[in-house]
C-alpha atoms as a PDB file:
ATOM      1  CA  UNK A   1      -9.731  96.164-101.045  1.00  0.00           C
ATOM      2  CA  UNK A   2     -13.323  97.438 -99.464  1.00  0.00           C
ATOM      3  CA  UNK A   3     -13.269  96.071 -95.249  1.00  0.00           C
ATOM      4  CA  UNK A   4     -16.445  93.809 -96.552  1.00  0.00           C
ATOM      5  CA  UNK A   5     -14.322  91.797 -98.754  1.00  0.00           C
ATOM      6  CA  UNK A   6     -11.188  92.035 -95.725  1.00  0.00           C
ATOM      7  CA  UNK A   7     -13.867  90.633 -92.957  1.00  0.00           C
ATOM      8  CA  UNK A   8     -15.529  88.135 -95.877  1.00  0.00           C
ATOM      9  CA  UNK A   9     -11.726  86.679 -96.057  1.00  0.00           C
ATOM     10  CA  UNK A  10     -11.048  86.631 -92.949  1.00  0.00           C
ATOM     11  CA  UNK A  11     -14.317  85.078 -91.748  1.00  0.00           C
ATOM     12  CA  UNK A  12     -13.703  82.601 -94.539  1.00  0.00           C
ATOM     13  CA  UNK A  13     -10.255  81.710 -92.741  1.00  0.00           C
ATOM     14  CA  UNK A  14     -12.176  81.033 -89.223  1.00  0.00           C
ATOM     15  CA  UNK A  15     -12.071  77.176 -88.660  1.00  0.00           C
ATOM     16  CA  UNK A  16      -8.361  77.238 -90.025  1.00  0.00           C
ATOM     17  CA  UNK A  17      -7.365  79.507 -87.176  1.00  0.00           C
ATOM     18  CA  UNK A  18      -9.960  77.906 -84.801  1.00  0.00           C
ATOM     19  CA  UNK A  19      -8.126  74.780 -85.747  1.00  0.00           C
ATOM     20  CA  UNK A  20      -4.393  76.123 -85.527  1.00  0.00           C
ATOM     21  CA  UNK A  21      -5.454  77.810 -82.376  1.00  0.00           C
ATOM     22  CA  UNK A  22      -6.833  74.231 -80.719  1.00  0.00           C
ATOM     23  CA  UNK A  23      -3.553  72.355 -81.725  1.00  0.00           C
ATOM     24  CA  UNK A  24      -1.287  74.696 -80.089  1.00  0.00           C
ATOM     25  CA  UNK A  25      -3.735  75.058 -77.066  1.00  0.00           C
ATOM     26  CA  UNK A  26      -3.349  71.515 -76.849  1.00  0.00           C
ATOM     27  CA  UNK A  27       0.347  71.143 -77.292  1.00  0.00           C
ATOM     28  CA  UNK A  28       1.039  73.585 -74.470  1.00  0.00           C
ATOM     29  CA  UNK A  29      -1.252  72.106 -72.289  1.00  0.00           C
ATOM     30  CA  UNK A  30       0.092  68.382 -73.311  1.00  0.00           C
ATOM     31  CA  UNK A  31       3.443  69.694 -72.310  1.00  0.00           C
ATOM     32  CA  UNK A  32       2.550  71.214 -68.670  1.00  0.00           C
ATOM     33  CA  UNK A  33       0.873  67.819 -68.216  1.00  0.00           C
ATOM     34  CA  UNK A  34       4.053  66.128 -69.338  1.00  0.00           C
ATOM     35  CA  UNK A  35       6.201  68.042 -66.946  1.00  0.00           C
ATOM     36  CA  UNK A  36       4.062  67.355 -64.109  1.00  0.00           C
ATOM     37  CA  UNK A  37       3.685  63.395 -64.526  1.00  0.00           C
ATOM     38  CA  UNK A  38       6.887  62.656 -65.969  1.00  0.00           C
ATOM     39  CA  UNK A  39       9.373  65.295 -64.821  1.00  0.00           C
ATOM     40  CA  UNK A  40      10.612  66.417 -68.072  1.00  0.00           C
ATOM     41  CA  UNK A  41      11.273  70.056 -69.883  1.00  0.00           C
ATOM     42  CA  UNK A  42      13.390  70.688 -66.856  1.00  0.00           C
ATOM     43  CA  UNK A  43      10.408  70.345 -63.924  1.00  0.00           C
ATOM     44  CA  UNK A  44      10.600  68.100 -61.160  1.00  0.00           C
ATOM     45  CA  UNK A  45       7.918  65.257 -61.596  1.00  0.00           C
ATOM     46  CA  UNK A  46       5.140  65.183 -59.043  1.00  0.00           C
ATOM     47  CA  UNK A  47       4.868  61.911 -56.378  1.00  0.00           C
ATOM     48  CA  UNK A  48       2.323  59.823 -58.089  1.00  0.00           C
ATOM     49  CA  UNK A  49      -1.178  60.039 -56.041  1.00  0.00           C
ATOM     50  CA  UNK A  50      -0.063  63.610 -54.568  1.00  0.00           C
ATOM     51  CA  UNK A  51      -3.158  65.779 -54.295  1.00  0.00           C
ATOM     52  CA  UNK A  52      -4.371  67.769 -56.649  1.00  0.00           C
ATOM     53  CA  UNK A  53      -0.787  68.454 -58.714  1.00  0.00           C
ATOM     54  CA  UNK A  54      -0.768  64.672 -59.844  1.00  0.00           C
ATOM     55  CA  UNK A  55      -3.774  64.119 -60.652  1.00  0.00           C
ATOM     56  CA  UNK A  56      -4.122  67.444 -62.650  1.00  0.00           C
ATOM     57  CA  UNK A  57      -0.899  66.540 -64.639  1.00  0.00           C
ATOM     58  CA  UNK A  58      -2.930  63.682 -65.404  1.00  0.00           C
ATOM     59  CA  UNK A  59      -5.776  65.635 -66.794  1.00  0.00           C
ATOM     60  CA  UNK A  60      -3.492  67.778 -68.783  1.00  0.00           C
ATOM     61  CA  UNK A  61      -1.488  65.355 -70.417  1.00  0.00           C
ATOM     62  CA  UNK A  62      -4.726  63.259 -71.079  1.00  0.00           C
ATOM     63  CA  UNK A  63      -7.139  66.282 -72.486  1.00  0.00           C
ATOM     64  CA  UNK A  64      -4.297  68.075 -74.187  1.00  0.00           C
ATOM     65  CA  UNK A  65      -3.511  65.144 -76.342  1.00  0.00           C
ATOM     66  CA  UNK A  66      -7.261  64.587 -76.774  1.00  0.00           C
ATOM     67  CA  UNK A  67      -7.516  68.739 -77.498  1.00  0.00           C
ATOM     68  CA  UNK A  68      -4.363  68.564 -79.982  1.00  0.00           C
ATOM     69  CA  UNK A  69      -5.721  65.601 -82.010  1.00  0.00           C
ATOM     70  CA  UNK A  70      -9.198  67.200 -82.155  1.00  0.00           C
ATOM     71  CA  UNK A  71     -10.479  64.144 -80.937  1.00  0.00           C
ATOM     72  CA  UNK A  72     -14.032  64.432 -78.301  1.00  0.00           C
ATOM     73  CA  UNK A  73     -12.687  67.953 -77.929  1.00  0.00           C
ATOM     74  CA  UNK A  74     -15.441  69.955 -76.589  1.00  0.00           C
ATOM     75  CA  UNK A  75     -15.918  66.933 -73.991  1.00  0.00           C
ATOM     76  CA  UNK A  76     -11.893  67.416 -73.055  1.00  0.00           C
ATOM     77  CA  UNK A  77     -12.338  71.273 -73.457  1.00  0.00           C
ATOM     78  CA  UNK A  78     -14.517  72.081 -70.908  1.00  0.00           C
ATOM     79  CA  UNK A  79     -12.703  69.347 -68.353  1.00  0.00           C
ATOM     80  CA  UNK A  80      -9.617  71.396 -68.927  1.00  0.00           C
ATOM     81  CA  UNK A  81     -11.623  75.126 -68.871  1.00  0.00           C
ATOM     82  CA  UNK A  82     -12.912  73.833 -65.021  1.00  0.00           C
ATOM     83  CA  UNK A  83      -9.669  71.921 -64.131  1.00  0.00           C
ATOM     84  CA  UNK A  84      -7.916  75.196 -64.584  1.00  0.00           C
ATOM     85  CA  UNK A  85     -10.308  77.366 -63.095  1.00  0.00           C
ATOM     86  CA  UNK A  86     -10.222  75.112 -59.783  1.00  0.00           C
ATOM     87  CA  UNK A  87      -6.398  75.661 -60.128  1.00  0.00           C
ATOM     88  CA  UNK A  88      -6.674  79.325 -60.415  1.00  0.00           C
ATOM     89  CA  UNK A  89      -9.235  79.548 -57.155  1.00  0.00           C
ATOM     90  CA  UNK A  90      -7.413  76.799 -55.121  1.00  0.00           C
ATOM     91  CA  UNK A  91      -3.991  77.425 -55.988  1.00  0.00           C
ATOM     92  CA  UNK A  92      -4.022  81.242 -57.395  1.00  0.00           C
ATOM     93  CA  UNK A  93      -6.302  83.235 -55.819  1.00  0.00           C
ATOM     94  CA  UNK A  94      -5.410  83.278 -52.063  1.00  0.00           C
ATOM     95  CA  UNK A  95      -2.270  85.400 -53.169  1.00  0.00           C
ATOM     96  CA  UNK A  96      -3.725  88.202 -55.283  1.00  0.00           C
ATOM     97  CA  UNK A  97      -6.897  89.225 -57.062  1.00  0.00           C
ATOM     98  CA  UNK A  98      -4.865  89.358 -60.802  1.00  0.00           C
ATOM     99  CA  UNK A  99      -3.180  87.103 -62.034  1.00  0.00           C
ATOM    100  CA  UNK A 100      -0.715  89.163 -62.656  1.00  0.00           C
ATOM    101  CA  UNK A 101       0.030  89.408 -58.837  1.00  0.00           C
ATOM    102  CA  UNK A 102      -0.726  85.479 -57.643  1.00  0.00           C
ATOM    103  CA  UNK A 103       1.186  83.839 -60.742  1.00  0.00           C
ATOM    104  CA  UNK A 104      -2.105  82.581 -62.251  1.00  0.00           C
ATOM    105  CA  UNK A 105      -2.102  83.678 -66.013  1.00  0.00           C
ATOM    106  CA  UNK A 106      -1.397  80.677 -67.719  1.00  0.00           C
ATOM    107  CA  UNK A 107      -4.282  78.652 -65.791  1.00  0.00           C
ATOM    108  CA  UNK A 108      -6.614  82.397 -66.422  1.00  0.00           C
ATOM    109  CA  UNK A 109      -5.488  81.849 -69.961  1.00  0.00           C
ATOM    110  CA  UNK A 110      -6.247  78.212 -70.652  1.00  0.00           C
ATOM    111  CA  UNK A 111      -9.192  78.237 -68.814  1.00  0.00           C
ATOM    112  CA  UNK A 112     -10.896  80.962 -71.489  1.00  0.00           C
ATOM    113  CA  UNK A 113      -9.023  79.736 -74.214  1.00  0.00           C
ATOM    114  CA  UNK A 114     -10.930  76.275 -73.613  1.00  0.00           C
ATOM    115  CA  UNK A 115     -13.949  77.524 -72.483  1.00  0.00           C
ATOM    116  CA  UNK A 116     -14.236  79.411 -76.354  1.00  0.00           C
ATOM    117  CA  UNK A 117     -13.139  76.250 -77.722  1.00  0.00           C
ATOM    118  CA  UNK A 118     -16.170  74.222 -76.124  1.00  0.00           C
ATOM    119  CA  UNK A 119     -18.428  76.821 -77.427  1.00  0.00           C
ATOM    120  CA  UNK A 120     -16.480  76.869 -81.065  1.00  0.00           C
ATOM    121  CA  UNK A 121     -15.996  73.197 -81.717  1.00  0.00           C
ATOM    122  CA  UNK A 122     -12.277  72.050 -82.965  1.00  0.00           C
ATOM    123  CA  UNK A 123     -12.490  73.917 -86.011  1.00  0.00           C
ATOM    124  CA  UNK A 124     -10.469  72.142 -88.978  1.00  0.00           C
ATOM    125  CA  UNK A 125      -7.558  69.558 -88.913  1.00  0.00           C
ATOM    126  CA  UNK A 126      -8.883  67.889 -86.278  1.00  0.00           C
ATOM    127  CA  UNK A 127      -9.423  63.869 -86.612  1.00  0.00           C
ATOM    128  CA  UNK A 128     -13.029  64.034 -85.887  1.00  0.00           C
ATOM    129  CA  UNK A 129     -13.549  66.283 -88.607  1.00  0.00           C
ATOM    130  CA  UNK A 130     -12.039  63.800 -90.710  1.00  0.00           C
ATOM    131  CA  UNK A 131     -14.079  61.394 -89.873  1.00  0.00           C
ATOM    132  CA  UNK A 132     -17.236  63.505 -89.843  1.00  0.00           C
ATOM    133  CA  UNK A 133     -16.759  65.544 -92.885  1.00  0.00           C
ATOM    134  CA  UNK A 134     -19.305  67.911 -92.399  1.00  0.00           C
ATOM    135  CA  UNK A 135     -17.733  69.410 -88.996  1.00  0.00           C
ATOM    136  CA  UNK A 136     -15.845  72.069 -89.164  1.00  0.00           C
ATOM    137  CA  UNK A 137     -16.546  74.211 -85.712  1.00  0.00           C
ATOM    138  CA  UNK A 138     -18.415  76.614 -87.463  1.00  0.00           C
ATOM    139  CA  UNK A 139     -21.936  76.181 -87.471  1.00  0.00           C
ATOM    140  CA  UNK A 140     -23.419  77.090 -91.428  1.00  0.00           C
ATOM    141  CA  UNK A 141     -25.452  79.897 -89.911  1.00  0.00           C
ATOM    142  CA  UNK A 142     -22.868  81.878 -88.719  1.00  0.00           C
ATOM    143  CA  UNK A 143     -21.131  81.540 -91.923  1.00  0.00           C
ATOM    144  CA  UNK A 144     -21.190  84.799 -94.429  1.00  0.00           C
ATOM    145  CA  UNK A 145     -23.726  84.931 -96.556  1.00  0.00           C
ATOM    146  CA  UNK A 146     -23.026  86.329-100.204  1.00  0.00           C
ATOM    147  CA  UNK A 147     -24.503  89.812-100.730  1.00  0.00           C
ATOM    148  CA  UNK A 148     -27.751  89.724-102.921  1.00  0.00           C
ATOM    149  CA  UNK A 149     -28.172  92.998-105.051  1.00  0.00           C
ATOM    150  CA  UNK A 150     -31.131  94.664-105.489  1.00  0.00           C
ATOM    151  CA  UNK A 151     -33.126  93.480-108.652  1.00  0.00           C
ATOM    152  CA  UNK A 152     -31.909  90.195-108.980  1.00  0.00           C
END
């Protein structure tokens, strides 16, 4: 198999993974959210009104279920790309540059991972695509075009 016809396929698979990707994104972030407002998955919940770790468990749980459905998910995306960078620079930062060294990869990590999902749309399985048919977080420009031989 020629790497054209590899990269056709796999381009072809894009808003499957795009989609797969978003629904785990969201799961994980659902499930820090959870922890945070409601103590579970063996974490301590957070006092209700306690600056910022409540309200951002909030946030979490609300955009990661919004994320994980595909439902206004660019909207909740790039809420949950700035919530985490402001965790990262509030929270992070002050003990290391890395996030290796100040305990900050997951919020790094989340924070890109949403940030290409607000520029990538939900991809498929997402309920707004089933509602809106048409979307599937891959614009029809940026889709392959078939080669055209010469003489036809």
């Amino acid at each position: 198999m020629s790497t054209a016809r590899i990269s056709d396929r796999l381009t072809s698979r894009q808003p499957l993974v795009l989609g797969l990707f978003r629904m785990v994104l969201g799961l994980l972030f659902t499930s820090e959210g959870a922890a945070t407002v409601f103590g579970v998955l063996d974490r301590t919940a957070s006092p209700v009104g306690d600056w910022p770790f409540w309200y951002a468990g909030v946030i979490e749980l609300t955009c990661g279920v919004l994320i994980l459905l595909g439902v206004t998910t660019r909207s909740a995306a790039f809420v949950s790309s700035g919530i985490m960078a402001f965790a990262y620079f509030t929270e992070h930062q002050k003990d290391g540059l890395f996030p290796l060294q100040n305990g900050g990869l997951a919020p790094a990590l989340f924070c890109w991972g949403f940030l290409l999902i607000v520029f990538f749309g939900p991809g498929a399985l997402s309920l707004s695509g089933l509602v809106d048919r048409g979307e599937t977080g891959v614009r029809p420009s940026a889709r392959p075009k078939p080669e055209q031989r010469v003489g036809e």
